[in-house]
Protein backbone atom coordinates (compact mmCIF):
# COMPACT_ATOMS: atom_id res chain seq x y z
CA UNK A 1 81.50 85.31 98.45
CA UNK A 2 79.19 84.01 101.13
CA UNK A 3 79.29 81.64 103.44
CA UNK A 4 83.10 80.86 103.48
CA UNK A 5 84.46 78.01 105.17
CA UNK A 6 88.22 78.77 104.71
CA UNK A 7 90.39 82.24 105.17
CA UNK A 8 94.29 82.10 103.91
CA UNK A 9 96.37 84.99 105.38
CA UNK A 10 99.22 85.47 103.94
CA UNK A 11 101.70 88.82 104.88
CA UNK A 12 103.81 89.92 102.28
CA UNK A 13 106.84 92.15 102.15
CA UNK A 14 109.17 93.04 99.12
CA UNK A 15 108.68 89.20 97.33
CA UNK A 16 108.35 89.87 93.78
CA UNK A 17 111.00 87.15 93.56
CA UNK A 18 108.57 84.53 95.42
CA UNK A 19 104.98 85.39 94.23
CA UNK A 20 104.91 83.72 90.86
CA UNK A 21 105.95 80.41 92.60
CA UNK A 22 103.90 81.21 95.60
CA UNK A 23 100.77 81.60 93.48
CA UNK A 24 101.28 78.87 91.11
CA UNK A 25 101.46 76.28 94.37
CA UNK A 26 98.91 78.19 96.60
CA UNK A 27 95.21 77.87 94.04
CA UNK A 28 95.62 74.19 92.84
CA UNK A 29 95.46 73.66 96.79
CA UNK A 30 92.78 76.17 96.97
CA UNK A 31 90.71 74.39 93.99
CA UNK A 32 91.39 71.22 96.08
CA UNK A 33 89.98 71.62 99.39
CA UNK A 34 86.38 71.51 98.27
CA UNK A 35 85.49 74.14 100.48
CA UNK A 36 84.19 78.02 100.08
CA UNK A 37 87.87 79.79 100.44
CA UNK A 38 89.03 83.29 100.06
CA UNK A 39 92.49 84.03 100.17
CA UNK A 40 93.84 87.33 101.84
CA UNK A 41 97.29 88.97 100.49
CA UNK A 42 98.25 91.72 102.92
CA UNK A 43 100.95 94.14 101.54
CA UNK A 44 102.72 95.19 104.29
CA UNK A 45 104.84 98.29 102.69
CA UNK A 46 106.51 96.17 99.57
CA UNK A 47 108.88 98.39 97.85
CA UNK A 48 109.33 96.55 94.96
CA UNK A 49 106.96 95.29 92.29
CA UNK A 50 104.96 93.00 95.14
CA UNK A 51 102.11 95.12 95.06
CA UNK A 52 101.05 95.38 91.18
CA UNK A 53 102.13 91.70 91.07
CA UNK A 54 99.34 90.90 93.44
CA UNK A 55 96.71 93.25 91.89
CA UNK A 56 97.15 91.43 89.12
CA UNK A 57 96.94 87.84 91.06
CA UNK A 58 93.33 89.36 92.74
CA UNK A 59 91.59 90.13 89.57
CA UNK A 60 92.33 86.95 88.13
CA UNK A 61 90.48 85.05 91.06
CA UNK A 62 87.67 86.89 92.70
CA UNK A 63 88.30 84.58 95.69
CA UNK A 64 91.21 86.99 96.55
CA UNK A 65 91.21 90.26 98.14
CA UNK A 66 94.80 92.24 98.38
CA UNK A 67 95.14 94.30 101.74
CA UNK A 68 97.67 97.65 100.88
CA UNK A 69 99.37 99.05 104.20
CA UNK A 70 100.29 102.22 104.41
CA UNK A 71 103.67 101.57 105.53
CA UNK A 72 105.40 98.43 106.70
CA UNK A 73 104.36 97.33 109.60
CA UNK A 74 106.16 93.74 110.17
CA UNK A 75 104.50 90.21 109.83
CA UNK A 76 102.60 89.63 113.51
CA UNK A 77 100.59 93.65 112.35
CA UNK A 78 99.85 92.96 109.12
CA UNK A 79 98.69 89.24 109.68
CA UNK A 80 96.43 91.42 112.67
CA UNK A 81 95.12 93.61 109.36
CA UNK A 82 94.75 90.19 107.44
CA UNK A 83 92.60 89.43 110.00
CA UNK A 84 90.11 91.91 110.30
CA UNK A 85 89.02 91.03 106.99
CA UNK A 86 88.46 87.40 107.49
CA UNK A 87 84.99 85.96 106.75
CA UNK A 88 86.10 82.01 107.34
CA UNK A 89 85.35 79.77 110.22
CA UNK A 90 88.66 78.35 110.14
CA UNK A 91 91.87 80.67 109.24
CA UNK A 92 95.10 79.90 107.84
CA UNK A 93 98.28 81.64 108.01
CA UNK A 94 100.99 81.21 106.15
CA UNK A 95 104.49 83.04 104.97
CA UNK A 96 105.02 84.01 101.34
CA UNK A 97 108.14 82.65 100.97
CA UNK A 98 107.52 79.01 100.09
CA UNK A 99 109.55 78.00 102.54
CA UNK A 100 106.12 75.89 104.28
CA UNK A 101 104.53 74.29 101.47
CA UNK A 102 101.31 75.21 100.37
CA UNK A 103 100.53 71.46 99.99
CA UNK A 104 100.33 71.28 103.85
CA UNK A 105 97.17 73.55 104.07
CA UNK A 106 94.75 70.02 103.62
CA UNK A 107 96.40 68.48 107.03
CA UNK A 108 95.67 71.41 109.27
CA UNK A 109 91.86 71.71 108.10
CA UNK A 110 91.65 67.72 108.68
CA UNK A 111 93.38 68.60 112.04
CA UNK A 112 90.70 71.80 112.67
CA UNK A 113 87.93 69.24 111.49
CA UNK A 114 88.79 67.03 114.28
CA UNK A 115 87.97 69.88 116.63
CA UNK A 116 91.30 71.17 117.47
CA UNK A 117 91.03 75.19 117.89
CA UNK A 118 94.15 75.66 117.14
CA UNK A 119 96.56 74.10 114.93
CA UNK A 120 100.25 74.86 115.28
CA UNK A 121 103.02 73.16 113.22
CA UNK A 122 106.79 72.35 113.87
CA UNK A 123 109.05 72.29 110.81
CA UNK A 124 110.92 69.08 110.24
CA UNK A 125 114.06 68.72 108.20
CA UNK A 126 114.46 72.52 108.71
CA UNK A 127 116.29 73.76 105.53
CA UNK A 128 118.00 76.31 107.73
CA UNK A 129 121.52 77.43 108.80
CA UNK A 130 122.72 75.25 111.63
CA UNK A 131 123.60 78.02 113.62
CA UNK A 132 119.93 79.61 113.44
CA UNK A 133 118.43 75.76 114.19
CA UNK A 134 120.77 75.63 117.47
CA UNK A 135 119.51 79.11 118.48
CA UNK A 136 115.99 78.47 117.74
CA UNK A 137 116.38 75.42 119.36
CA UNK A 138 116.98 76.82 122.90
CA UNK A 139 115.37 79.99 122.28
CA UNK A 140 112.12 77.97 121.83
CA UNK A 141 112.60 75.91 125.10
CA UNK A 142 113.32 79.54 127.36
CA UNK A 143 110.78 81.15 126.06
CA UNK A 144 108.19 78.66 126.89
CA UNK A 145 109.76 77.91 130.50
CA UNK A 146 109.56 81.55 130.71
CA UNK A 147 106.01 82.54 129.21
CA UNK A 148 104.44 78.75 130.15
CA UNK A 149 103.49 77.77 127.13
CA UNK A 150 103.92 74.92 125.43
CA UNK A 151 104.70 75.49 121.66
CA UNK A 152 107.56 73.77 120.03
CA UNK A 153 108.57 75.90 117.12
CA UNK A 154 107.70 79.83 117.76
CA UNK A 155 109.19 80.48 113.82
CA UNK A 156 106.97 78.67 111.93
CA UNK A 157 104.05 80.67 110.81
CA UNK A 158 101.81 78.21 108.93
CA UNK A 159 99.16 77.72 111.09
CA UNK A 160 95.37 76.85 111.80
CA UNK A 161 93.27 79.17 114.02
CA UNK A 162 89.43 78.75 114.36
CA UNK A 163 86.99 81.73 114.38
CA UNK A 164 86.38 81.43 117.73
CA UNK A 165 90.17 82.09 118.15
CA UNK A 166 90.93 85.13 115.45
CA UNK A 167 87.59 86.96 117.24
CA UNK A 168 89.21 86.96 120.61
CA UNK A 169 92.72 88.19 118.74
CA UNK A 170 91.01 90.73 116.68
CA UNK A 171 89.35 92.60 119.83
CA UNK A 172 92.74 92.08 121.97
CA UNK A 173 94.39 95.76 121.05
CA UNK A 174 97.96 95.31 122.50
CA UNK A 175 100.10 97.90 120.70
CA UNK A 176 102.19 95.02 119.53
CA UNK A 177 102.07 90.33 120.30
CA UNK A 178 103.27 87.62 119.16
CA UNK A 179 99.84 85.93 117.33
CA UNK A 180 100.68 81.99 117.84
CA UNK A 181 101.30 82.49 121.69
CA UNK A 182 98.55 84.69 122.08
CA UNK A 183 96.85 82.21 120.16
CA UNK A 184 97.48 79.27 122.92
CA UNK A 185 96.50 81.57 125.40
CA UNK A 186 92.96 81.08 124.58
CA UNK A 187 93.03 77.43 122.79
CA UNK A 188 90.98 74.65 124.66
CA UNK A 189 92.21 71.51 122.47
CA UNK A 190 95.68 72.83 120.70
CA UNK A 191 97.20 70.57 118.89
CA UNK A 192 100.79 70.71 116.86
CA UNK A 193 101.88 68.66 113.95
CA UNK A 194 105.17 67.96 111.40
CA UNK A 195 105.17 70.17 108.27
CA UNK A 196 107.58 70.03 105.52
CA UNK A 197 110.09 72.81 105.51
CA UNK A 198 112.19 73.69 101.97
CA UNK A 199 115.45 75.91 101.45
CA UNK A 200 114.43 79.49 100.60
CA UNK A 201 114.54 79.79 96.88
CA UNK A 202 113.82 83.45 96.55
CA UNK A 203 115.14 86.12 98.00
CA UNK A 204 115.93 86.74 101.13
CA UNK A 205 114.64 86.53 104.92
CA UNK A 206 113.40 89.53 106.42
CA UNK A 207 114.39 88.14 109.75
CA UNK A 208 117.95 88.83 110.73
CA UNK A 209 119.69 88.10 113.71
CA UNK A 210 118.94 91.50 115.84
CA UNK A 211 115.26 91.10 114.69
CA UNK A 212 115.27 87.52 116.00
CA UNK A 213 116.76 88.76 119.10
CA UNK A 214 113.87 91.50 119.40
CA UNK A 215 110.96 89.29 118.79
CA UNK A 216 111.73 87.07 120.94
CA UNK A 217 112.57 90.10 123.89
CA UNK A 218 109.18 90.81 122.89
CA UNK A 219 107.57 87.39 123.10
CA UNK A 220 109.02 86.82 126.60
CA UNK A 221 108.34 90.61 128.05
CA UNK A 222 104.13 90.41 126.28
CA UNK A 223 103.97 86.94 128.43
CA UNK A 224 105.46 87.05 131.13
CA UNK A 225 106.94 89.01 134.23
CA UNK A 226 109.09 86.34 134.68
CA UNK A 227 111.94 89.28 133.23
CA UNK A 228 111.01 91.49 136.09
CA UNK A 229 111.08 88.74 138.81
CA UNK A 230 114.79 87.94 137.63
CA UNK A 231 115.92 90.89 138.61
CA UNK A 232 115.16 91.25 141.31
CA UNK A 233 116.33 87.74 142.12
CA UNK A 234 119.96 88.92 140.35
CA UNK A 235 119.84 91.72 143.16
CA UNK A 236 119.49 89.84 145.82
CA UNK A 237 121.86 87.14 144.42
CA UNK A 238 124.66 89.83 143.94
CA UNK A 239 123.60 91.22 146.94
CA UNK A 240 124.44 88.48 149.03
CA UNK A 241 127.27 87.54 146.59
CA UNK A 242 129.04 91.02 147.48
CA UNK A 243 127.95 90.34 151.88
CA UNK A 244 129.86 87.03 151.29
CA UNK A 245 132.53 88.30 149.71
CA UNK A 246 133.42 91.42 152.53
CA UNK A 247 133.18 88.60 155.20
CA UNK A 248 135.66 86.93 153.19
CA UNK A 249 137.81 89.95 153.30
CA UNK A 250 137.42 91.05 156.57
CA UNK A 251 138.36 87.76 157.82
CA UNK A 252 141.14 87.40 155.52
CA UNK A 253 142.46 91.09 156.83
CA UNK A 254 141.11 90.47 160.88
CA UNK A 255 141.62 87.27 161.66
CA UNK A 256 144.35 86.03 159.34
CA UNK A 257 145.85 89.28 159.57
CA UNK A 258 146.32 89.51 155.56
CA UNK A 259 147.17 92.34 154.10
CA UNK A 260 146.27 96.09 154.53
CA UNK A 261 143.59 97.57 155.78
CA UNK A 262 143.75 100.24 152.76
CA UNK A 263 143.80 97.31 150.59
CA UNK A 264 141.04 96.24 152.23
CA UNK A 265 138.96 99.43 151.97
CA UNK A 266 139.84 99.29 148.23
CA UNK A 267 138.92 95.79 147.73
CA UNK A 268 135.48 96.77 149.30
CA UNK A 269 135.08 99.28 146.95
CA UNK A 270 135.58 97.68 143.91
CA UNK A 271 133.13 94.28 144.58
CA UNK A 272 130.21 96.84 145.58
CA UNK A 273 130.88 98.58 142.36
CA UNK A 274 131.03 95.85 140.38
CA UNK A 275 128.15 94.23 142.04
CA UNK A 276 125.99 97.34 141.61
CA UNK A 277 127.01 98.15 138.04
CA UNK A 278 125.99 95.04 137.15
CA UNK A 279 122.50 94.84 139.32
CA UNK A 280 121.92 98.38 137.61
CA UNK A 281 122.34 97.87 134.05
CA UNK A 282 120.27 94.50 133.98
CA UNK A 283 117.75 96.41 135.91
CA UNK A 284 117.41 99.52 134.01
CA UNK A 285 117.18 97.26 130.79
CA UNK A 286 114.78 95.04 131.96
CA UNK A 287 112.23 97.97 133.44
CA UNK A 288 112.82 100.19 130.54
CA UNK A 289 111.26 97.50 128.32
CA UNK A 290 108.21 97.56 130.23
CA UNK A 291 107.80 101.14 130.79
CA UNK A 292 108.40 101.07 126.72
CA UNK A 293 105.12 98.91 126.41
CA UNK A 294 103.49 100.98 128.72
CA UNK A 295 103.77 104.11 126.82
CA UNK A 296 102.88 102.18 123.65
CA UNK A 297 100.08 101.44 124.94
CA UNK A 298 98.87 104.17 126.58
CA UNK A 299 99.91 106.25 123.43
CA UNK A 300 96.98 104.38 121.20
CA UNK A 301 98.59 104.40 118.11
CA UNK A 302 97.16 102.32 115.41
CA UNK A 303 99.00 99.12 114.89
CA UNK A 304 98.89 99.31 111.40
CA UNK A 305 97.06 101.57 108.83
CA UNK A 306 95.32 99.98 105.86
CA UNK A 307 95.73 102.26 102.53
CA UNK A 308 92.93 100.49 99.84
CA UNK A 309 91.51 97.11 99.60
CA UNK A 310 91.59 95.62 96.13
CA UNK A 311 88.87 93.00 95.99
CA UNK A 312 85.95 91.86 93.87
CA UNK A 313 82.16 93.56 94.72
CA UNK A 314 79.53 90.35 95.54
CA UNK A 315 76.96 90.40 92.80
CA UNK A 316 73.44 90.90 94.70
């Protein structure tokens, strides 16, 4: 395949449930953009029957090519891997689940068409617990006050990046990112737009709630010091907190004459400990999350580790 207009990315992890819909939607759209398009399957350490499945997807259309990791690796690394092996000027990502319609791929090309580097979607009627919308919801709004960006829905994954945009990705090593913020980092004409979102049909997400919690640590802590800055403004703020409150005390005891002074004393003893338990434990959290990224990066592991590639040779 040469000259390619259009690269579809699309992760995959233990969704043998999924793929026969997936595929069945995904290459009339494919067939319908009237454009040179390859679509790239990346593996990322399926235990189930995911893997043959989309062996057996690839040699039926030479347009695909079926990325095995060695391990799994989680969806931001092996959309990185997906990637490396684009050949498109424009790239499209997009989750296996079905959960984003295929059907949407045609708006974010006309979108890309327009110009826009960088196409990122928010999902409307969101077919999701209420309880995940509401958290979304104001983790979305923190995390851009926090990281200043300006991206309304971090979780949805279909997306529209242009060459220009994947190149600068590719050769950015961090040990580990968060793609669509990275992404905006480097956009000069974003743009984001509705897409349809349906009720998962098939199986289940591979994002619970402690992973939610840790992506989004990570999106704030990769963007930001903003983490860093807060504590130290929580140590001053208790600092002064725990000043105000001996005044309080001592006046109470000197001038008012209440109480003891061993009560006092004691009373003393307990709001510094408090204070300073509480100063320490945010602290120590909050620094040993960047000295973690530090040594991940400094370590140079590989972000991922690619085991074959199953695609079809070009005729010459």
């Amino acid at each position: 395949m040469k000259n390619v207009e259009v690269s579809i990315v699309i992760p995959v992890y233990n969704e043998e449930q999924s793929l026969p819909a997936l595929f069945g939607e995904l290459w009339p759209v494919v067939e319908g953009l009237g454009r040179v398009t390859e679509v790239i399957l990346v593996n990322d350490g399926s235990r189930d029957a995911t893997l043959g499945m989309l062996y057996d997807f690839q040699q039926q259309h030479k347009e695909v090519r079926v990325i095995d990791l060695g391990a799994n690796f989680g969806q931001h690394m092996a959309l990185l891997a997906g990637f490396e092996y684009t050949r498109g000027s424009k790239i499209i990502t997009l989750d296996a689940d079905l959960q984003n319609p295929p059907a949407e791929i045609p708006r974010l090309l006309a979108e890309m068409d327009k110009g826009h580097d960088v196409v990122g979607t928010y999902r409307v009627g969101r077919q999701d617990p209420w309880f995940r919308k509401f958290a979304s919801k104001w983790v979305n709004r923190i995390t851009n006050k926090i990281a200043k960006l300006s991206i309304r829905d971090y979780g949805c994954m279909l997306r529209g990046y242009d060459r220009r945009i994947i190149d600068i990705i590719n050769v950015s090593k961090e040990s580990s990112t968060f793609i669509p913020a990275l992404a905006q980092k480097f956009a000069v004409n974003p743009i984001e737009i509705p897409v349809a979102h349906r009720e998962r049909e098939f199986g289940v997400s591979k994002y619970g709630i402690f992973q939610l919690i840790r992506l989004n640590f990570d999106l704030m802590t990769n963007f930001s010091l903003v983490p860093l800055q807060a504590v130290t403004m929580a140590g001053m703020f208790f600092a002064l907190l725990s000043g105000l409150l001996l005044a309080f005390m001592f006046v109470r005891r000197v001038v008012l004459g209440i109480g003891t002074w061993q009560r006092f004393i004691e009373h003393s003893f307990e709001a510094f400990g408090f204070m300073l338990t509480a100063i320490t434990l945010i602290s120590v959290g909050v620094l040993g999350e960047y000295v973690g990224r530090i040594y991940k990066e400094v370590s140079k592991r590989p972000r991922y580790s690619v085991r074959r590639v199953y695609e079809t040779e070009d005729d010459e």
